[in-house]
N, C-alpha and C. Protein backbone atom coordinates (compact mmCIF):
# COMPACT_ATOMS: atom_id res chain seq x y z
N UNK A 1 97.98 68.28 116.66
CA UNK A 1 96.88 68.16 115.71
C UNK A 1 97.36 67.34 114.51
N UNK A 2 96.68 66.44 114.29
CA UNK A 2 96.76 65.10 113.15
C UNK A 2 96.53 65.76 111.68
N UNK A 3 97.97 65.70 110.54
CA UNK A 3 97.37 66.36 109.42
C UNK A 3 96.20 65.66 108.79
N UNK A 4 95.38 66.41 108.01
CA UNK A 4 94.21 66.25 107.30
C UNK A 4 94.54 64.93 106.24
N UNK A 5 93.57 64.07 106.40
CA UNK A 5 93.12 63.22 105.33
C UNK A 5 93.80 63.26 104.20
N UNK A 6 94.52 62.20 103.03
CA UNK A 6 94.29 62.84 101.58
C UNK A 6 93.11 62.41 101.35
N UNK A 7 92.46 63.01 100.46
CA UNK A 7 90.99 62.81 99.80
C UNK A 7 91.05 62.56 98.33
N UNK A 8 90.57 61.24 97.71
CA UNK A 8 91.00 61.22 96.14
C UNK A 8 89.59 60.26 95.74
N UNK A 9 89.82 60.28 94.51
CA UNK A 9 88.29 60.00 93.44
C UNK A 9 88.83 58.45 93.94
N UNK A 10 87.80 57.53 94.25
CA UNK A 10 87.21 56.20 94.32
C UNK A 10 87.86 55.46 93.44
N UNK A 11 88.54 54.50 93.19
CA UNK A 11 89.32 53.61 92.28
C UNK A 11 87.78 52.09 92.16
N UNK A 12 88.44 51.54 91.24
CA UNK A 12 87.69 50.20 91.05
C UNK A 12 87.75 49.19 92.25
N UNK A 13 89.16 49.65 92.78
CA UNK A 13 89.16 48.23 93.95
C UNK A 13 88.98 48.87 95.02
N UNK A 14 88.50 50.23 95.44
CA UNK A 14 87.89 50.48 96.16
C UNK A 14 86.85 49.90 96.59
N UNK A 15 86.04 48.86 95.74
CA UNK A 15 84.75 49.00 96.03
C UNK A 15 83.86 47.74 96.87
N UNK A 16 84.67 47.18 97.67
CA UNK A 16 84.94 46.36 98.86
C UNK A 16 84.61 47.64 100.05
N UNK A 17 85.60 47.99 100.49
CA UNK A 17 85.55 48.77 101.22
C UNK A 17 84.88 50.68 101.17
N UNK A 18 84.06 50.47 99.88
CA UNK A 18 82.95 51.10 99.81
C UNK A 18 81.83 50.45 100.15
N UNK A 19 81.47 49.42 99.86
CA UNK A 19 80.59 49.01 100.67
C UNK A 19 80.71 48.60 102.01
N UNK A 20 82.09 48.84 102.72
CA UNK A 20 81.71 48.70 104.31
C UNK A 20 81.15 49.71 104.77
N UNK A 21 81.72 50.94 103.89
CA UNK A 21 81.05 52.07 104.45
C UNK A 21 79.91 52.33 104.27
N UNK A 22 79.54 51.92 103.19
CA UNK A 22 78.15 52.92 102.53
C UNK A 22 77.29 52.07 103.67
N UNK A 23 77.43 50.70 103.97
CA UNK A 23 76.35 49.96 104.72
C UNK A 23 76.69 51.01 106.38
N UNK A 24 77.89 51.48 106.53
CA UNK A 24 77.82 52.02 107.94
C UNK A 24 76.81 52.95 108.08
N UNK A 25 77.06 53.77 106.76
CA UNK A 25 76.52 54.83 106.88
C UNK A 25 74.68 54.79 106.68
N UNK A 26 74.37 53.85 105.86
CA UNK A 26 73.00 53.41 106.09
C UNK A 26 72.45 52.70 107.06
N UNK A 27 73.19 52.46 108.13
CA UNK A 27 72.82 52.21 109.33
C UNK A 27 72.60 50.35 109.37
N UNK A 28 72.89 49.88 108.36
CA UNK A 28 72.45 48.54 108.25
C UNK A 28 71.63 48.50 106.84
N UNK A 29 70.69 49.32 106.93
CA UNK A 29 69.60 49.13 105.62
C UNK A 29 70.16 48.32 104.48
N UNK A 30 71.98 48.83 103.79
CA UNK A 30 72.09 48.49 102.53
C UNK A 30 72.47 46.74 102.56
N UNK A 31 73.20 46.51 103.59
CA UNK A 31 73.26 45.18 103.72
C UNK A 31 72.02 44.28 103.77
N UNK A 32 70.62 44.85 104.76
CA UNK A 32 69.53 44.22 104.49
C UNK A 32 69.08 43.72 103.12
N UNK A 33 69.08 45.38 102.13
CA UNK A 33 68.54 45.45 101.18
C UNK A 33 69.73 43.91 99.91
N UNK A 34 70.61 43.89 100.32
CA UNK A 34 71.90 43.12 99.77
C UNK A 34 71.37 41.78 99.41
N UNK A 35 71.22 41.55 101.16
CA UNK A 35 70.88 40.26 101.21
C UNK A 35 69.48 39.46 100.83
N UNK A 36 68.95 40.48 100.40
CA UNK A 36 67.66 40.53 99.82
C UNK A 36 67.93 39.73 98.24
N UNK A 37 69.33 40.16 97.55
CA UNK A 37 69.32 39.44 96.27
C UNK A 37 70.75 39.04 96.59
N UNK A 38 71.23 38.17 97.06
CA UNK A 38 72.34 37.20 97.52
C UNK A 38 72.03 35.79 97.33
N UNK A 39 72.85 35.43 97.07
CA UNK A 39 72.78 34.04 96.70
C UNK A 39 72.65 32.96 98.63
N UNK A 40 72.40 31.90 98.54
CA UNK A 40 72.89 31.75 100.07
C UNK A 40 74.43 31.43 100.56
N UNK A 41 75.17 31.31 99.64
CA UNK A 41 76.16 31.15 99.86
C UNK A 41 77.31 32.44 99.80
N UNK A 42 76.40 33.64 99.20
CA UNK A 42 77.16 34.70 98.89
C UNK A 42 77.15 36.20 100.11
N UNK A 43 78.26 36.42 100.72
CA UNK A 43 77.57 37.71 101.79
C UNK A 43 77.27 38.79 101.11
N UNK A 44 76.02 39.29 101.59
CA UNK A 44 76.09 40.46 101.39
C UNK A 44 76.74 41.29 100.80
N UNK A 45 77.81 42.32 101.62
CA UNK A 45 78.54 43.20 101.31
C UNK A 45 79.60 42.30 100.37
N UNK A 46 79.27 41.39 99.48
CA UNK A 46 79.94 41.06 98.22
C UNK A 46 78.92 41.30 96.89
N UNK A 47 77.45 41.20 97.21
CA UNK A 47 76.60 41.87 96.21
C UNK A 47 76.82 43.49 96.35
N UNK A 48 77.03 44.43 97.70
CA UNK A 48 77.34 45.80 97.66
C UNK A 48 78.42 46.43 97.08
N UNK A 49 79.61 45.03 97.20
CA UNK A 49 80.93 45.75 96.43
C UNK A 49 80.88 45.43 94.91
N UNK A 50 80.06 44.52 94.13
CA UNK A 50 79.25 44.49 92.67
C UNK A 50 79.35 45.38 92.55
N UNK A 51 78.15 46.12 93.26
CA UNK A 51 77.50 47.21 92.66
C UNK A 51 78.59 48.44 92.91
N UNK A 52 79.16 48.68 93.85
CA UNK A 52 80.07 49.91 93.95
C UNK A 52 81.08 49.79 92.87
N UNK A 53 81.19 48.32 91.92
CA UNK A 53 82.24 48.15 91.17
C UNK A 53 81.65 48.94 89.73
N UNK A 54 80.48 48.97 89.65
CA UNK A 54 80.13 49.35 88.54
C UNK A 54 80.16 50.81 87.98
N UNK A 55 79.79 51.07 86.71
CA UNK A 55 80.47 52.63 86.33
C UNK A 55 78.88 53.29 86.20
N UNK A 56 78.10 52.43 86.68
CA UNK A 56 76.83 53.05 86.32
C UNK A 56 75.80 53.16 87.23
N UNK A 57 74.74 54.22 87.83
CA UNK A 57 74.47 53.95 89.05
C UNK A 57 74.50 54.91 90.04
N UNK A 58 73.74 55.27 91.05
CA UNK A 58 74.05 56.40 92.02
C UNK A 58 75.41 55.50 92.88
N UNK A 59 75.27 54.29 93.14
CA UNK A 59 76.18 53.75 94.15
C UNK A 59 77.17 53.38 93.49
N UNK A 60 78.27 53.88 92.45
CA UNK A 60 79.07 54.01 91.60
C UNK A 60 80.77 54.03 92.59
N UNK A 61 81.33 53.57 92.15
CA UNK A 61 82.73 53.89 93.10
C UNK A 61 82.89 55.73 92.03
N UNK A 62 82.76 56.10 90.70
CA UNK A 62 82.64 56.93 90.48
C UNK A 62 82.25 58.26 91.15
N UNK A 63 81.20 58.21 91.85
CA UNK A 63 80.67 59.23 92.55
C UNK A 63 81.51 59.09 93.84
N UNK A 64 82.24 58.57 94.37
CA UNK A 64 82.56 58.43 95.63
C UNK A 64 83.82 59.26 95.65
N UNK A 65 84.44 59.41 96.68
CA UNK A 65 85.55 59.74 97.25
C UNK A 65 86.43 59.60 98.51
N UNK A 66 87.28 58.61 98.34
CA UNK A 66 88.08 58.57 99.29
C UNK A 66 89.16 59.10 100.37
N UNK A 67 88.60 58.96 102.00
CA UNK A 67 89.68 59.49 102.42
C UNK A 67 91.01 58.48 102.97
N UNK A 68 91.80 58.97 103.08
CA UNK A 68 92.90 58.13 103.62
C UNK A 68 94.19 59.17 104.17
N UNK A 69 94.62 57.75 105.11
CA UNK A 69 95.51 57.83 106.05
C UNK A 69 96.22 56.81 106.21
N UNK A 70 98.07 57.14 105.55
CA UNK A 70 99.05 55.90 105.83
C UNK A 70 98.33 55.12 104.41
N UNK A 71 97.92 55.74 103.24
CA UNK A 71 97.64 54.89 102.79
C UNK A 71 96.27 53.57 102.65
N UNK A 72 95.62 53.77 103.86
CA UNK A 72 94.36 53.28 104.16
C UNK A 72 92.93 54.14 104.01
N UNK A 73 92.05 53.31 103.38
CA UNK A 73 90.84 54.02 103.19
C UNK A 73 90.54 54.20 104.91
N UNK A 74 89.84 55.44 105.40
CA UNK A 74 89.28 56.12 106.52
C UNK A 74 88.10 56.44 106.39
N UNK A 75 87.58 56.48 105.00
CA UNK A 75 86.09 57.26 105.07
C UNK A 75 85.99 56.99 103.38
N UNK A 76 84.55 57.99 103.41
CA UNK A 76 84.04 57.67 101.98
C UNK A 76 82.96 59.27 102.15
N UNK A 77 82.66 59.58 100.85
CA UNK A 77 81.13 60.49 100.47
C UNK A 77 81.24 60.18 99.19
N UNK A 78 79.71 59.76 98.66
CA UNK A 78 79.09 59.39 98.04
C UNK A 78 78.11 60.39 97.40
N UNK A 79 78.51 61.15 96.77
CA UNK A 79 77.53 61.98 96.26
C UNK A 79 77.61 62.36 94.77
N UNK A 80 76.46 62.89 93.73
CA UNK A 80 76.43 63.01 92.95
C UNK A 80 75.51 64.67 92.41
N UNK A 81 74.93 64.91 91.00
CA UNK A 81 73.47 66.08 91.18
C UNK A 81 72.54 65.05 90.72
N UNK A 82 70.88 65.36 91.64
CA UNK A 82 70.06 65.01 91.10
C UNK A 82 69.27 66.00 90.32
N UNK A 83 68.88 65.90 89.06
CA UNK A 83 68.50 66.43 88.10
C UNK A 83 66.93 66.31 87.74
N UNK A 84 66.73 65.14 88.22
CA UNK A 84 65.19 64.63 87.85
C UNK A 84 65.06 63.57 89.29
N UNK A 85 63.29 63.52 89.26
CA UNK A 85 63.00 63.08 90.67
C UNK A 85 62.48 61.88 90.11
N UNK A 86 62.83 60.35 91.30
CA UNK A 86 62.95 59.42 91.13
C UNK A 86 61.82 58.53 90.32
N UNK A 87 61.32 57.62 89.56
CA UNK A 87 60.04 57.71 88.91
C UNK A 87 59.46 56.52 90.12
N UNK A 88 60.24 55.81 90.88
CA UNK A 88 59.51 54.77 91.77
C UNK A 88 58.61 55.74 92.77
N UNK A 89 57.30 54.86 93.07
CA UNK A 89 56.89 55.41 94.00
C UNK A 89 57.53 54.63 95.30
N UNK A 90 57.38 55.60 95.95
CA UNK A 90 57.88 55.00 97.46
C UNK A 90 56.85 54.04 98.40
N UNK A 91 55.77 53.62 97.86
CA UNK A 91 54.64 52.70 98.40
C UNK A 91 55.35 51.23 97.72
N UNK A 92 55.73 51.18 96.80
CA UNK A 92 56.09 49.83 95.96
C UNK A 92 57.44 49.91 96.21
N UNK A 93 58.30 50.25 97.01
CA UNK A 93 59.42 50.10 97.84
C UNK A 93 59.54 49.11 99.08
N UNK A 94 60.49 48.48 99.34
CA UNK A 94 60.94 48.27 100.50
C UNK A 94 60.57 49.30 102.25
N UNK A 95 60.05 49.32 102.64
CA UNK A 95 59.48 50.10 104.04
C UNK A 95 61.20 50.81 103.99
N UNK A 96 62.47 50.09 104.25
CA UNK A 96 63.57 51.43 104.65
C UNK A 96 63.93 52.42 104.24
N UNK A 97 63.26 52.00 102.73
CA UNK A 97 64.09 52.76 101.49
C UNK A 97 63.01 53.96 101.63
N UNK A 98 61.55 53.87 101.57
CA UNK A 98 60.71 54.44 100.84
C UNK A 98 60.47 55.99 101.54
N UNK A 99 61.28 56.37 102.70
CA UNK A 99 60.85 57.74 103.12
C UNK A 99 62.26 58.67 102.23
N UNK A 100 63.28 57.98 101.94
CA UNK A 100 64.33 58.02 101.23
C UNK A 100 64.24 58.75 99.75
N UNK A 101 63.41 57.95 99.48
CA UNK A 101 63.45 58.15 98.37
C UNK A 101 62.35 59.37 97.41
N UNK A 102 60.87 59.41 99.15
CA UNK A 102 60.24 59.95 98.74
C UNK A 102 60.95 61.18 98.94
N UNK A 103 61.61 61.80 99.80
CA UNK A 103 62.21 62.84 100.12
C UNK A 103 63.32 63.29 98.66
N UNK A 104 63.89 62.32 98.15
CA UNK A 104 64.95 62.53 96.88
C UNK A 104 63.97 63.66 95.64
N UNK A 105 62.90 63.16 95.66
CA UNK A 105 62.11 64.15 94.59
C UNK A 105 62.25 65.62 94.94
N UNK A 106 62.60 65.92 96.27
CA UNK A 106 62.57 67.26 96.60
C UNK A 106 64.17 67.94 96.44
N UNK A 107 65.07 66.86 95.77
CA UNK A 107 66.58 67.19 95.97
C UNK A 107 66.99 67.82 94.59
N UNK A 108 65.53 67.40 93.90
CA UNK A 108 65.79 68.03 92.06
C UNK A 108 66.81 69.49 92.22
N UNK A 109 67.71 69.23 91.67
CA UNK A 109 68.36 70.70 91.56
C UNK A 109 69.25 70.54 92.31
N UNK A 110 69.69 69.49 92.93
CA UNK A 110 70.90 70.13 94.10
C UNK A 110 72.02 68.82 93.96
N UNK A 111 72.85 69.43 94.19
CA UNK A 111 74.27 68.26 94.72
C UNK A 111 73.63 67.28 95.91
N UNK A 112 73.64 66.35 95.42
CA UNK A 112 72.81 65.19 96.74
C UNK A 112 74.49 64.66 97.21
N UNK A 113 74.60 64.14 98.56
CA UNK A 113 75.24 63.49 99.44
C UNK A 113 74.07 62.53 99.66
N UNK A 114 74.73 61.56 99.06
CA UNK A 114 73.95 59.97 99.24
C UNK A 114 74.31 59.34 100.59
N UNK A 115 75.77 59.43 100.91
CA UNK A 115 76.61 58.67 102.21
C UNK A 115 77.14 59.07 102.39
N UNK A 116 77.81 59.79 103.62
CA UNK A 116 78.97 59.55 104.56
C UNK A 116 79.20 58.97 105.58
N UNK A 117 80.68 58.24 105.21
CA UNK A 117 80.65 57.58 106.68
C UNK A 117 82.62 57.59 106.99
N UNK A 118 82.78 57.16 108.39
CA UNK A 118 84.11 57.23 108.95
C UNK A 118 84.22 56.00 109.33
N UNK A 119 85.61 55.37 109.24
CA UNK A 119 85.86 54.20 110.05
C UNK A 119 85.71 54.61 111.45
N UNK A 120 85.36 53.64 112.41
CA UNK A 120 85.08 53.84 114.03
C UNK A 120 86.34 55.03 114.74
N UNK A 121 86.93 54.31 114.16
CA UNK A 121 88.61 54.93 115.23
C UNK A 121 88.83 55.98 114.52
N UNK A 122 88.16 56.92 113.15
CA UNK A 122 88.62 58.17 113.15
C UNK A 122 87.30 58.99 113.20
N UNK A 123 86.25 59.03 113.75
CA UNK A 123 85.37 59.55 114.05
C UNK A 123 85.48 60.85 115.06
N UNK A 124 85.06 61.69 114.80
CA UNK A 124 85.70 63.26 115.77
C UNK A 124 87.17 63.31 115.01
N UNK A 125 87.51 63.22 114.54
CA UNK A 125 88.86 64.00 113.82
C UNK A 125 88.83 64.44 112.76
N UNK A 126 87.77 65.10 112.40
CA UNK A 126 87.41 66.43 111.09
C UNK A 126 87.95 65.42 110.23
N UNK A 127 87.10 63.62 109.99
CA UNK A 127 87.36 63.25 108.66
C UNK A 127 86.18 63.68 107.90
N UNK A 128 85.27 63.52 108.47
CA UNK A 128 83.59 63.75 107.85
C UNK A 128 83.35 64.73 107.80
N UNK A 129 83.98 66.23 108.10
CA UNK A 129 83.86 67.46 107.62
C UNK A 129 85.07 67.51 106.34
N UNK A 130 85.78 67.19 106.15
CA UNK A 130 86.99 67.00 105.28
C UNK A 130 86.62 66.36 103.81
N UNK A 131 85.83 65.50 104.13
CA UNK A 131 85.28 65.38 103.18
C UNK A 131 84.12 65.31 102.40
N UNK A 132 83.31 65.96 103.32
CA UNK A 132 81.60 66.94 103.07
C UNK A 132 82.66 67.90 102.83
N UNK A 133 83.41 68.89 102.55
CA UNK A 133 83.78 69.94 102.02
C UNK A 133 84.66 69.82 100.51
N UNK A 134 85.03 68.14 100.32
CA UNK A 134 85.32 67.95 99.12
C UNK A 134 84.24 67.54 98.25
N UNK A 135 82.79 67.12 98.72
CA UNK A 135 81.63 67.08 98.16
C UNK A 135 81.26 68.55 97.48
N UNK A 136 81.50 69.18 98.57
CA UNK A 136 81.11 70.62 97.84
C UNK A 136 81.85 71.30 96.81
N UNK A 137 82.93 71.07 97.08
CA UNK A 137 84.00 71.41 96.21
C UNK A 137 83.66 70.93 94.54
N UNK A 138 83.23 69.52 95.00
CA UNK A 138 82.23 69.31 93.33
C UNK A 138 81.37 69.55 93.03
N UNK A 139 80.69 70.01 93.65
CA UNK A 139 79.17 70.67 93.48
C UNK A 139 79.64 72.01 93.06
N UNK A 140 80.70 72.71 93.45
CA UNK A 140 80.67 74.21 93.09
C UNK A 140 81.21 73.82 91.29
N UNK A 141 82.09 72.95 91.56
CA UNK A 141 82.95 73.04 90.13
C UNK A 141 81.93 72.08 88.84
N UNK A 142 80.64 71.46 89.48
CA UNK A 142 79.58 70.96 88.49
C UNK A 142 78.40 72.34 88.22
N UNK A 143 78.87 73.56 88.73
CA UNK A 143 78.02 74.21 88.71
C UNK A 143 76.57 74.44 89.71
N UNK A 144 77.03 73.69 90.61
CA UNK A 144 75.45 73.54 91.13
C UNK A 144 75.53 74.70 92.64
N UNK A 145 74.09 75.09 92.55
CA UNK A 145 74.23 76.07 93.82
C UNK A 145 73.48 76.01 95.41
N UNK A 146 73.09 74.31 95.31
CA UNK A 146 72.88 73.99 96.54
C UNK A 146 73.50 72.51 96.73
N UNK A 147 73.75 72.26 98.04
CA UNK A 147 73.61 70.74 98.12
C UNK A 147 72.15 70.03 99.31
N UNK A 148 72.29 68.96 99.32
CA UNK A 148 71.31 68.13 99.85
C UNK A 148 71.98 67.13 100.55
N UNK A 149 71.42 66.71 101.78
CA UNK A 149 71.64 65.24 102.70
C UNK A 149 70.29 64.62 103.48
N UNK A 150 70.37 63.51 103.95
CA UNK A 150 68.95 62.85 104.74
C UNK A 150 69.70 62.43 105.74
N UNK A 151 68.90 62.54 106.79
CA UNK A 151 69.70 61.47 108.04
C UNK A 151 68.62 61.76 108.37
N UNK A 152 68.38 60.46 109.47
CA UNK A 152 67.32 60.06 110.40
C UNK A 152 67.32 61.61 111.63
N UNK A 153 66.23 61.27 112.19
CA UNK A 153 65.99 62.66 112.93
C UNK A 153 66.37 62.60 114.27
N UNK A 154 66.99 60.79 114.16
CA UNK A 154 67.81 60.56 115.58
C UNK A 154 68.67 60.44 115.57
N UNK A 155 69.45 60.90 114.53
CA UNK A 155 70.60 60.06 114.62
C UNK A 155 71.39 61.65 115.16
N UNK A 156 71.67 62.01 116.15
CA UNK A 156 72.11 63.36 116.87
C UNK A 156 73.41 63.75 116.23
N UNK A 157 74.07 63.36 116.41
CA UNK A 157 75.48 63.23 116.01
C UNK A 157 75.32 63.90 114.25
N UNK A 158 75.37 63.02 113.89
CA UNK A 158 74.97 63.24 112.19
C UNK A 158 74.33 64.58 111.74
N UNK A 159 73.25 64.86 112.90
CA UNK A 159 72.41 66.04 112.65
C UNK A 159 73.00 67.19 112.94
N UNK A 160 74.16 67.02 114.10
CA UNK A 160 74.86 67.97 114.42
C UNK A 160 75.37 68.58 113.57
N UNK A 161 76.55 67.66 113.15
CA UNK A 161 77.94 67.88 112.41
C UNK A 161 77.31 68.14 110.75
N UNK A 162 75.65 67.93 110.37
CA UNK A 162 75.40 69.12 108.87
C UNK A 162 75.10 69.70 109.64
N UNK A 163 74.61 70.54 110.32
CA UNK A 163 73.67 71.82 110.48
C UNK A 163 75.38 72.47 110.97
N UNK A 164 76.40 72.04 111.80
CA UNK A 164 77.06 72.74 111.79
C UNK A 164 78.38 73.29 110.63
N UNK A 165 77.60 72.56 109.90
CA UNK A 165 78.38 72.73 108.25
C UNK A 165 77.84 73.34 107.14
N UNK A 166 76.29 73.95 108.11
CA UNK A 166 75.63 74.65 107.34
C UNK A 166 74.20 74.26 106.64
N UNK A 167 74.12 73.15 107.22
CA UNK A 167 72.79 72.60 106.28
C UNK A 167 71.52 73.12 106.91
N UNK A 168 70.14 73.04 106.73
CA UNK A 168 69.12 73.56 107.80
C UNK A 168 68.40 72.53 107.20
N UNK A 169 67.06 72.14 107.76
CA UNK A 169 65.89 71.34 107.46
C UNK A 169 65.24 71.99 106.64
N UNK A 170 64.74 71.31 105.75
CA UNK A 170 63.85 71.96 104.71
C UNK A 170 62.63 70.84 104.13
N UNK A 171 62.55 69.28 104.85
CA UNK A 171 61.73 68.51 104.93
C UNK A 171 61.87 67.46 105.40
N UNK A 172 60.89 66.27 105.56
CA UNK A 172 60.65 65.20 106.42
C UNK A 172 59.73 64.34 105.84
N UNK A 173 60.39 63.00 106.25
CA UNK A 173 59.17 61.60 106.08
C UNK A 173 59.39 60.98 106.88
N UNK A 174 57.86 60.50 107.46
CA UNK A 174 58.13 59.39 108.72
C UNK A 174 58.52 57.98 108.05
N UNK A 175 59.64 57.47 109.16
CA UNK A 175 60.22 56.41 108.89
C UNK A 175 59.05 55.28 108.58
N UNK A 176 58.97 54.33 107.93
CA UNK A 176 57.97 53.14 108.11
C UNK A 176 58.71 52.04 108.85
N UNK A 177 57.85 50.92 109.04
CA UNK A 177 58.03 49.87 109.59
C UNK A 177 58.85 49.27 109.21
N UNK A 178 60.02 48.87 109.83
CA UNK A 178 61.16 47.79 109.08
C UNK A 178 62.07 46.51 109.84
N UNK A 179 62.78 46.32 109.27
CA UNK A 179 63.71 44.93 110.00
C UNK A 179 64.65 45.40 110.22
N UNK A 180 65.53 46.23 110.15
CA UNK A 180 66.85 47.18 110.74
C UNK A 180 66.80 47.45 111.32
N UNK A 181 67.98 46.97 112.24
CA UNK A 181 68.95 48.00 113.60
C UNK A 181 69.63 49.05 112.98
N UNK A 182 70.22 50.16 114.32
CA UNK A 182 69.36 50.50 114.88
C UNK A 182 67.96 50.98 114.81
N UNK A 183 66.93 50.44 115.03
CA UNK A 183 65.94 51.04 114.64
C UNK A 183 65.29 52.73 115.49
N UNK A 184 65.28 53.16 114.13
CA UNK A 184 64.37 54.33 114.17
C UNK A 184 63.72 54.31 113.98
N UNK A 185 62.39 55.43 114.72
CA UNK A 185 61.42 55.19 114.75
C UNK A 185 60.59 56.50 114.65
N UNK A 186 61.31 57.69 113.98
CA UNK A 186 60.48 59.35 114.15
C UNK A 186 60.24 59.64 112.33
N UNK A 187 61.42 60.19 112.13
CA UNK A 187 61.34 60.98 111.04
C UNK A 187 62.96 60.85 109.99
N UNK A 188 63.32 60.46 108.93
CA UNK A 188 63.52 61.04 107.87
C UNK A 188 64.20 62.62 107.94
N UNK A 189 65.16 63.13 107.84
CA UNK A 189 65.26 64.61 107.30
C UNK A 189 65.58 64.71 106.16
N UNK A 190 65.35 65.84 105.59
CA UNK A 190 66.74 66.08 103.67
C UNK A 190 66.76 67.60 104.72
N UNK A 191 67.86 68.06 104.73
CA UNK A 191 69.38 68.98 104.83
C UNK A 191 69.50 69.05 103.23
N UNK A 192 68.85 71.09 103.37
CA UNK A 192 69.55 71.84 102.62
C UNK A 192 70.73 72.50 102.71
N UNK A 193 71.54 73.11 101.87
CA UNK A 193 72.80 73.68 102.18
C UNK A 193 73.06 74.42 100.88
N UNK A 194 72.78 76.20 101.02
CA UNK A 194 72.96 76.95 99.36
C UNK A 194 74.20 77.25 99.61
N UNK A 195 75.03 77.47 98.08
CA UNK A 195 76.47 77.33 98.19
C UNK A 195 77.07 78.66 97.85
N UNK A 196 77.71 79.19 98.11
CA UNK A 196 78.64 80.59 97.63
C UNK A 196 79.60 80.43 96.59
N UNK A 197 79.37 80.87 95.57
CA UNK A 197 79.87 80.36 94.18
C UNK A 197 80.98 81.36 94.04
């Protein structure tokens, strides 16, 4: 058995390889959404690592946390508390974003998990429980007594590994029409999860 991950707070030059992840973990969406304000000469995931560079922001290298192995980033969670519900409506959104976001209004009060994701080759080796349990670990020590996650209602895998970490369904938005692979095509979840303080 492979020892556990170290897990440490997000650095500034992390934030390259926060955005490989965060786009894994959005399935494509954030790179869409990227290239949406990219220059043509500029990729993508170089407007995503901008923004992960910044101190301000849900997509903050701040909120994040790194795992590693040998010294190499392995993973990422991205989470923060939401306190107040988003003022955009989700009609004057982007179609990927907008079941996303409508669902975030219902997260008022809880430790949100924005992203997780694993590099390919350590996937099944308790990195993504390793560090959904250092998410919580800040949620207990910010005081908060639930957390929150969304994943698509297909994505099996994903759905597994919260519910077997404790999360249950507690709501849904149907996906809308969009330009992203893989495309889904059902439902939106938010995954509750109350915490033992």
């Amino acid at each position: 058995m492979s020892p556990s991950p170290r897990i440490r707070p997000a650095e500034p030059s992390d934030a390259p390889t926060l955005a490989k992840l965060i786009d894994i973990a959005g399935e494509g969406i954030p790179r869409w959404l990227w290239s949406r304000s990219s220059s043509d000469r500029q990729d993508p995931l170089d407007v995503g690592a901008e923004r992960a560079h910044r101190t301000e922001g849900g997509f903050s290298y701040r909120n994040a946390l790194v795992a590693e192995r040998d010294g190499r980033p392995i993973g990422m969670v991205l989470s923060y508390a939401i306190d107040t519900a988003p003022d955009d409506d989700p009609d004057d959104l982007p179609a990927p974003i907008a079941p996303f976001v409508e669902l975030e209004a219902q997260s008022v009060g809880t430790w949100y998990v924005n992203a997780l994701a694993v590099s390919a080759g350590w996937r099944g080796a308790g990195v993504g429980s390793a560090l959904m349990q250092a998410a919580e670990d800040l949620a207990l020590k910010a005081g908060y007594g639930s957390m929150s996650i969304q994943v698509y209602s297909q994505n099996a895998g994903a759905v597994q590994l919260y519910q077997r970490l404790g999360y249950r369904d507690h709501a849904r938005a149907r996906v809308r029409e969009h330009p992203c692979q893989p495309y889904y095509d059902e439902d939106v979840l938010l995954l509750l999860k109350p915490l033992n303080s």
